[in-house]
C-alpha atoms as a PDB file:
ATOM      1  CA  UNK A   1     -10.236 -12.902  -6.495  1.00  0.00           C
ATOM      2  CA  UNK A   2      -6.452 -13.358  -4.768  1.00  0.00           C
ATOM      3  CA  UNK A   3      -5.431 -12.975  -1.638  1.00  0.00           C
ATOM      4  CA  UNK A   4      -4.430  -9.714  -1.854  1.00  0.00           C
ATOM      5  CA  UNK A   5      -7.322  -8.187  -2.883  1.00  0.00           C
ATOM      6  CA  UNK A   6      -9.556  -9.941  -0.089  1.00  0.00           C
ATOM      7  CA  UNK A   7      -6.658  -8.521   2.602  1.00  0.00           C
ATOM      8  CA  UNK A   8      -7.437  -5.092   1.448  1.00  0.00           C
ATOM      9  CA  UNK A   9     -11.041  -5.450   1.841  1.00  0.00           C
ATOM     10  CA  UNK A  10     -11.124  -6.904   5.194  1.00  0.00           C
ATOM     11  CA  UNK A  11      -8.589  -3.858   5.897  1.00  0.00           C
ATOM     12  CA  UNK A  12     -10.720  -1.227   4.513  1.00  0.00           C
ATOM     13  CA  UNK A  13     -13.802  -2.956   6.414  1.00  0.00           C
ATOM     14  CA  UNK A  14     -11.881  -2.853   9.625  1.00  0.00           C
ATOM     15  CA  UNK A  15     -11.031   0.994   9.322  1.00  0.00           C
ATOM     16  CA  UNK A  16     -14.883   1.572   9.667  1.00  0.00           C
ATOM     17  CA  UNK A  17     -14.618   0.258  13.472  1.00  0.00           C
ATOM     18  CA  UNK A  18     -12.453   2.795  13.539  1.00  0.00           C
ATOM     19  CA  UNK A  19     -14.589   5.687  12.230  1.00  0.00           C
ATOM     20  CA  UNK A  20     -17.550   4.567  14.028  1.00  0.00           C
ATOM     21  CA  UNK A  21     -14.880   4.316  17.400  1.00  0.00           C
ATOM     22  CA  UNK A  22     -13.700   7.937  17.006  1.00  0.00           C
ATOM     23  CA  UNK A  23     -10.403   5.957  17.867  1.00  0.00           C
ATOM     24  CA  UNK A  24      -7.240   7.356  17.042  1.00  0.00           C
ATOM     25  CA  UNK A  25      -3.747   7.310  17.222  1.00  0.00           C
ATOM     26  CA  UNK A  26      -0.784   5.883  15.230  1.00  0.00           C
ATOM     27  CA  UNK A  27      -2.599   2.511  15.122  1.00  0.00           C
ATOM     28  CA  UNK A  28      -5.716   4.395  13.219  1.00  0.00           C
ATOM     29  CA  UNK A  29      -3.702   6.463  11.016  1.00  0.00           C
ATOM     30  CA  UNK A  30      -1.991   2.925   9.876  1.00  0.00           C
ATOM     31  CA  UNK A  31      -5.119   0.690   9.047  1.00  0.00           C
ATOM     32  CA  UNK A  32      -6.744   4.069   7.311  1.00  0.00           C
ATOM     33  CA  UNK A  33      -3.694   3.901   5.320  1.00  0.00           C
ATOM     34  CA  UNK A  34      -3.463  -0.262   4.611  1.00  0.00           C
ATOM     35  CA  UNK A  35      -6.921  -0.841   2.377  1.00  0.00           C
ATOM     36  CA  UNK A  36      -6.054   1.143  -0.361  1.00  0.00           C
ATOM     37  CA  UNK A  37      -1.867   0.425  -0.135  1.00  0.00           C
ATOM     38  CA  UNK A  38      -3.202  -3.355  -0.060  1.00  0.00           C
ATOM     39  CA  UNK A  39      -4.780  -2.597  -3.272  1.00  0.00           C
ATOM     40  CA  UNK A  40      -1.525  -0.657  -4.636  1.00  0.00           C
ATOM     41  CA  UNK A  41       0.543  -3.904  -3.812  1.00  0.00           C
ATOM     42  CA  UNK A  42      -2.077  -6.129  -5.685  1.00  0.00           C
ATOM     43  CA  UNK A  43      -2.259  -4.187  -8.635  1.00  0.00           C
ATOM     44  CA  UNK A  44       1.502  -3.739  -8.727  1.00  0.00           C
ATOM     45  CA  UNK A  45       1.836  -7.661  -8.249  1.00  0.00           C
ATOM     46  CA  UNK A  46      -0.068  -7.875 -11.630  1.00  0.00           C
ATOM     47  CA  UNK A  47       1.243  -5.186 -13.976  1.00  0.00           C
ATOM     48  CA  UNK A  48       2.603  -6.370 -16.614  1.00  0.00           C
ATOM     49  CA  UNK A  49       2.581  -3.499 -18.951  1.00  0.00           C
ATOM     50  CA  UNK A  50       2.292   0.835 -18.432  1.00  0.00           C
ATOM     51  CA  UNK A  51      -1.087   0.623 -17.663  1.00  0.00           C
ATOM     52  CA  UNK A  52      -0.921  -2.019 -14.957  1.00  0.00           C
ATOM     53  CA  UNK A  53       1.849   0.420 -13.209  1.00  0.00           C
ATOM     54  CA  UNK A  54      -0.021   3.692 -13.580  1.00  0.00           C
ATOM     55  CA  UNK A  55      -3.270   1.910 -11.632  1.00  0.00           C
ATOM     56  CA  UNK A  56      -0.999   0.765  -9.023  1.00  0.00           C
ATOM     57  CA  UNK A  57       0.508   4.009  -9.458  1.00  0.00           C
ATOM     58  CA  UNK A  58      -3.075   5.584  -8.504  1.00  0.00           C
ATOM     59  CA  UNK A  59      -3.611   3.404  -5.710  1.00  0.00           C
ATOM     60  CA  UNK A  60      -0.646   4.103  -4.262  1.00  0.00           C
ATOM     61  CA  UNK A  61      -1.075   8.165  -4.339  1.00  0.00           C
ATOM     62  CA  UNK A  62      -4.615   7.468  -3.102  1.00  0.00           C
ATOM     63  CA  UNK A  63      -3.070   5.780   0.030  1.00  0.00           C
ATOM     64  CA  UNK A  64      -0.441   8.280   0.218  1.00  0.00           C
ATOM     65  CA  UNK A  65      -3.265  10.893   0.341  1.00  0.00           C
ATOM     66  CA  UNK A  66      -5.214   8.786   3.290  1.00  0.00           C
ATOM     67  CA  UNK A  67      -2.034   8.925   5.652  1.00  0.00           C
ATOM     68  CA  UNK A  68      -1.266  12.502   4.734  1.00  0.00           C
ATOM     69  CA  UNK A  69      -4.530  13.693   5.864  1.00  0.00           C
ATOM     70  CA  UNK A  70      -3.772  12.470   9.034  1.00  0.00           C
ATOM     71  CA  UNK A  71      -0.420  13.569   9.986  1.00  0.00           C
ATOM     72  CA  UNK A  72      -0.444  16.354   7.416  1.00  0.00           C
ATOM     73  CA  UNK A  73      -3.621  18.026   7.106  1.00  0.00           C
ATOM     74  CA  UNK A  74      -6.047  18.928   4.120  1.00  0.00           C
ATOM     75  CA  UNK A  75      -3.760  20.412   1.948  1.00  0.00           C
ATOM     76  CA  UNK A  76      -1.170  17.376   1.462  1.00  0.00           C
ATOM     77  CA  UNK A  77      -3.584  15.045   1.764  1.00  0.00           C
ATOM     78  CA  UNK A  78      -5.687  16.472  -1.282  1.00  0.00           C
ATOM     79  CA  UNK A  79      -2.123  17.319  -3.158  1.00  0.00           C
ATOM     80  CA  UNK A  80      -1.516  13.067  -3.330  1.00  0.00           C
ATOM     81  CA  UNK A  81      -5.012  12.257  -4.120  1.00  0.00           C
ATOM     82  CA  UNK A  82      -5.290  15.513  -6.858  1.00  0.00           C
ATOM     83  CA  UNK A  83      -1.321  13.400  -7.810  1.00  0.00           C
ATOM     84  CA  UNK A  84      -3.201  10.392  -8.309  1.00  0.00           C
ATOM     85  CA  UNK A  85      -6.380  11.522 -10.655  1.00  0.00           C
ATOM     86  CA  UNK A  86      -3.821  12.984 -12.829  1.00  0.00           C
ATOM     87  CA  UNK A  87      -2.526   9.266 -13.569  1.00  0.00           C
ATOM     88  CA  UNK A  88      -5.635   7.950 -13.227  1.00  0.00           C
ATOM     89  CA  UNK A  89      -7.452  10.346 -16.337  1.00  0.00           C
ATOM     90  CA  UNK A  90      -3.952   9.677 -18.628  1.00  0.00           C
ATOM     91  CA  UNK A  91      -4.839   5.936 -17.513  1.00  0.00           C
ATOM     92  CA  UNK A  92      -7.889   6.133 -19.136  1.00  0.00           C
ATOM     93  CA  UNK A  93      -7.096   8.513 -21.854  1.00  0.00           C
ATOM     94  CA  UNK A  94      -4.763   5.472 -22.889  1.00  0.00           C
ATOM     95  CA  UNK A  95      -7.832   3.408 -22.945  1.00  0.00           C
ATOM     96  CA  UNK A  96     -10.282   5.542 -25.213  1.00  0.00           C
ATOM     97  CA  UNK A  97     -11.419   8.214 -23.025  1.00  0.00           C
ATOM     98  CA  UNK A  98     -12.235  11.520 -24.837  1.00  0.00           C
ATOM     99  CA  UNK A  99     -12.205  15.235 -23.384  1.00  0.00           C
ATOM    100  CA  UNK A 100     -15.810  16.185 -23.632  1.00  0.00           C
ATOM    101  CA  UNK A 101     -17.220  13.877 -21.079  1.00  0.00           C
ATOM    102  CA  UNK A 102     -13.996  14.420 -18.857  1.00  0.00           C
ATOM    103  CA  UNK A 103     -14.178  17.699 -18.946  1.00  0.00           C
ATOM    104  CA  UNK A 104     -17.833  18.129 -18.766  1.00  0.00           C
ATOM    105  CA  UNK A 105     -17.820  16.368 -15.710  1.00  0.00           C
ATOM    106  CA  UNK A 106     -14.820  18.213 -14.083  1.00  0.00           C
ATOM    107  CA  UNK A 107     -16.809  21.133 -14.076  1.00  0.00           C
ATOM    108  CA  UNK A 108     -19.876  19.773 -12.713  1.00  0.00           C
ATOM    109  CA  UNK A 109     -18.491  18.480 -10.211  1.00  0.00           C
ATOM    110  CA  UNK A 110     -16.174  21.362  -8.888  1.00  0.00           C
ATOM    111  CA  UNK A 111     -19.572  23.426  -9.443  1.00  0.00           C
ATOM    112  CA  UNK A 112     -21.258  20.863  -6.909  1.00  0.00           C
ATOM    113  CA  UNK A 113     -18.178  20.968  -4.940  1.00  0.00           C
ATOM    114  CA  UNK A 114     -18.252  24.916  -4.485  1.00  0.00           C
ATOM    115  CA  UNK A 115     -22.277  25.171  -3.611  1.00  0.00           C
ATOM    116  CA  UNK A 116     -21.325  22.650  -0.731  1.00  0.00           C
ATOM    117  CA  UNK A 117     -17.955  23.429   0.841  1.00  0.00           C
ATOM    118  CA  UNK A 118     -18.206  28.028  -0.390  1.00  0.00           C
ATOM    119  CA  UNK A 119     -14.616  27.453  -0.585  1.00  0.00           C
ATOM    120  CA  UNK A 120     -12.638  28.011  -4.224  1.00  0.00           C
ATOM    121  CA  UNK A 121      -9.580  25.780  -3.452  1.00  0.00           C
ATOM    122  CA  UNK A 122     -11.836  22.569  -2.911  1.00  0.00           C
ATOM    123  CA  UNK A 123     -13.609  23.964  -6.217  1.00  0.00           C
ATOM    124  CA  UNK A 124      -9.960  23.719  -7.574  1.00  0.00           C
ATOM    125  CA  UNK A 125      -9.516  20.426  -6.144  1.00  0.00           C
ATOM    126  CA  UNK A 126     -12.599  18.931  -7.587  1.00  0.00           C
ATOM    127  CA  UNK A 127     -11.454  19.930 -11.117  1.00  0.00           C
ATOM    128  CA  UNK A 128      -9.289  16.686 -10.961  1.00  0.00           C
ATOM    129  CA  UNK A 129     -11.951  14.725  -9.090  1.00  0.00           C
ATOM    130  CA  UNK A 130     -14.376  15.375 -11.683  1.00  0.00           C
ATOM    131  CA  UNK A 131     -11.632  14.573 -14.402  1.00  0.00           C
ATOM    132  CA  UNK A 132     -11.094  11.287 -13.263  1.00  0.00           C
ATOM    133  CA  UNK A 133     -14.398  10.108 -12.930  1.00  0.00           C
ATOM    134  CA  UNK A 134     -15.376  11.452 -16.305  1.00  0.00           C
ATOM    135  CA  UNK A 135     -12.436   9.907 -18.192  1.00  0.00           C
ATOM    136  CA  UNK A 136     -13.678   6.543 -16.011  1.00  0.00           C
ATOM    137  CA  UNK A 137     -17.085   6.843 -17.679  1.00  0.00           C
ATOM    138  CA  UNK A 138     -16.142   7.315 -21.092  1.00  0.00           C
ATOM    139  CA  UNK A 139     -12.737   4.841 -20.930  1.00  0.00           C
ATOM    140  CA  UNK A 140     -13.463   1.083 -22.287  1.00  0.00           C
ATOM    141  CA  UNK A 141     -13.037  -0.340 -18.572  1.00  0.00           C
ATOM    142  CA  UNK A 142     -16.021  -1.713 -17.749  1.00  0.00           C
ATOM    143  CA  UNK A 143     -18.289   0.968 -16.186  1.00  0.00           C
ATOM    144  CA  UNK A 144     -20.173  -1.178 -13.736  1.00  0.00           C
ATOM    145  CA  UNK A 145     -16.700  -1.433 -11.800  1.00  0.00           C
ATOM    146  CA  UNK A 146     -14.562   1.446 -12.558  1.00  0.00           C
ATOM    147  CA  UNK A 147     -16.981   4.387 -13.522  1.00  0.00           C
ATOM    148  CA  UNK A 148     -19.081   3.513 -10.468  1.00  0.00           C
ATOM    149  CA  UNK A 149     -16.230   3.249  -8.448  1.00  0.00           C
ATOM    150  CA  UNK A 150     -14.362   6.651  -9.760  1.00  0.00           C
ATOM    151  CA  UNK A 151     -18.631   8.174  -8.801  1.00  0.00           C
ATOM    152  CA  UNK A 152     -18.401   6.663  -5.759  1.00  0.00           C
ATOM    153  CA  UNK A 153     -15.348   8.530  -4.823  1.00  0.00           C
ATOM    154  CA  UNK A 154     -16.502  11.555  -5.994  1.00  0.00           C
ATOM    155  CA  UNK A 155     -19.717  11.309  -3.792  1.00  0.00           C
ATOM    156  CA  UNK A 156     -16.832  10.503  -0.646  1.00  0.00           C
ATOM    157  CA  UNK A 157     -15.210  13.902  -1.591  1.00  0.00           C
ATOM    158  CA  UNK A 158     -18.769  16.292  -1.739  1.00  0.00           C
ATOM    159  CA  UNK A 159     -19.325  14.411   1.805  1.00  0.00           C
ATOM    160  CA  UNK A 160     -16.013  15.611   2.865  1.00  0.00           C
ATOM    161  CA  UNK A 161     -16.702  19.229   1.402  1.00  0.00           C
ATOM    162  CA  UNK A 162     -20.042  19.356   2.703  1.00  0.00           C
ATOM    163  CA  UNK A 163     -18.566  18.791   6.210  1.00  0.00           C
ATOM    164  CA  UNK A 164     -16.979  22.015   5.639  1.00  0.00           C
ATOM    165  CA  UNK A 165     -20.152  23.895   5.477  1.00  0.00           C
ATOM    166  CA  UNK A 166     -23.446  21.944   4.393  1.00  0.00           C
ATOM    167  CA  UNK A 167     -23.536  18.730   6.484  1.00  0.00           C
ATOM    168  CA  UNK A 168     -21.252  21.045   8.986  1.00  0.00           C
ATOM    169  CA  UNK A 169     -23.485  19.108  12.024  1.00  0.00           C
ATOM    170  CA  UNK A 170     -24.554  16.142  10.201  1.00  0.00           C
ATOM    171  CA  UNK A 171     -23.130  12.108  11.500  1.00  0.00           C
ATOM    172  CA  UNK A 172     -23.819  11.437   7.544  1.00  0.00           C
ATOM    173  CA  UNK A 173     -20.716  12.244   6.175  1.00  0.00           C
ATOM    174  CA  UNK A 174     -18.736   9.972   9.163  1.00  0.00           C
ATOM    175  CA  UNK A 175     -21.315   7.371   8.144  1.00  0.00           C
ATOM    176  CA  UNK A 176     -20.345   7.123   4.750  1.00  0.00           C
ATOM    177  CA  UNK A 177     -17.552   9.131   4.025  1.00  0.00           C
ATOM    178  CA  UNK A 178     -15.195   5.700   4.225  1.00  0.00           C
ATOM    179  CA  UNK A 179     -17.562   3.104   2.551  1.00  0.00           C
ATOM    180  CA  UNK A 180     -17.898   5.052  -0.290  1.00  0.00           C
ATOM    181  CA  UNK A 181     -14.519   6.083  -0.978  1.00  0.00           C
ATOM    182  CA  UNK A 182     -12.668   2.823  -0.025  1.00  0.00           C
ATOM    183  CA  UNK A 183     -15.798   1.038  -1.846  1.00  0.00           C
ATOM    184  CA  UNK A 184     -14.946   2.761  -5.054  1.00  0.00           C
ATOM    185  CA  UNK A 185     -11.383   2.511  -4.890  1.00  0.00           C
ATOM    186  CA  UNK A 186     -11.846  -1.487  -4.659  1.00  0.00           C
ATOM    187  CA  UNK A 187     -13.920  -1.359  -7.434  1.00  0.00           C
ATOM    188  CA  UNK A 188     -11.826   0.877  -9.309  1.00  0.00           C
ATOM    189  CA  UNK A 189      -9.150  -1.576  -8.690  1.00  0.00           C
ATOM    190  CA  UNK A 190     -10.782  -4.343  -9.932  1.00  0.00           C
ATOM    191  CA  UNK A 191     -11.850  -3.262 -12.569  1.00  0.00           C
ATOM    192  CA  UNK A 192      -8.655  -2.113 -14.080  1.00  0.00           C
ATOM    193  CA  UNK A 193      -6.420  -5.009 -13.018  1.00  0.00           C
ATOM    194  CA  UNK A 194      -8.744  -7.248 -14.527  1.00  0.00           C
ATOM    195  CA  UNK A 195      -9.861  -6.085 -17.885  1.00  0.00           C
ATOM    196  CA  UNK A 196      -6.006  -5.760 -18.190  1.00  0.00           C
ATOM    197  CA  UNK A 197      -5.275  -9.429 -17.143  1.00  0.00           C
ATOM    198  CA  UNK A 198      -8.189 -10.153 -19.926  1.00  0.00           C
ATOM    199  CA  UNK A 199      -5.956  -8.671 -22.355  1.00  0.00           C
ATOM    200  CA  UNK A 200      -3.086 -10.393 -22.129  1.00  0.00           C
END
């Protein structure tokens, strides 16, 4: 599995104490931040080719993204992460992903996405999410890692939104808001780096 990888999972495990802590603080807004940059650094430590550098490309924005919401605000934050399904659908356009199911999906989901949050730039926003995770489905990475990871952080994002209206009072989205998104961001990773590493 490598070191690396097993560093950003017990990093993105420990961020959950601090979820379920309501800690925060500069100490908080680093260890949100260290999971998926852990993940960046692995994947970059194995990319031997474009596609190796655009996942560790999308890792990176993702953790870019995590900080930002913190010390930023929405906006930023969702201008990294929006940064990083771009790469992420030409990742898997390189790697036999067609436009029907990605665009199918990207609609969908910014439908879903506007029922929950009533609010048309998250609708916007979820264009790209739903993009990504439809160009994970139909890539040739294998879709019990990266297709259920790229769902997986869609379902993190509608928790989000729905916090913003829907689940407005609800402890579900703080419940799983983090396991699913750093969850599918791991698996994302994994699968990617590793079906590449097969190919060489």
């Amino acid at each position: 599995m490598g070191r690396g990888f097993i560093a950003a999972l017990i990093a993105g495990a420990a961020y959950m104490v601090v979820v379920l802590g309501y800690w925060s603080g500069p100490g908080a807004v680093v260890l949100k931040g260290a999971g998926v940059a852990l993940l960046a650094l692995w994947a970059a430590m194995r990319a031997r080719s474009t596609d190796g550098w655009m996942i560790a490309a999308v890792m990176a924005l993702g953790a870019t993204g995590d900080v930002l919401l913190e010390l930023a605000g929405m906006v930023a934050g969702a201008a990294a992460f929006l940064s990083g399904h771009i790469v992420a659908v030409a990742l898997y356009r390189r790697n036999g992903a067609g436009w029907v199911l990605t665009a199918c999906a990207a609609v969908a989901v910014a439908a879903v996405a506007r029922l929950v949050a009533h609010d048309a730039g998250v609708a916007l926003y979820a264009l790209g999410l739903g993009a990504m995770a439809g160009a994970a489905t139909a890539s040739r990475f294998p879709r019990r890692f990266v297709a259920l990871g790229a769902w997986l952080f869609v379902v993190s994002d509608l928790l989000i939104f729905a916090r913003m209206g829907l689940l407005a009072d609800s402890i579900v989205p703080r419940l799983l808001v983090w396991p699913t998104y750093f969850g599918g961001q791991a698996l994302i990773a994994w699968g990617v780096v590793t079906t590449l590493a097969r190919k060489r």
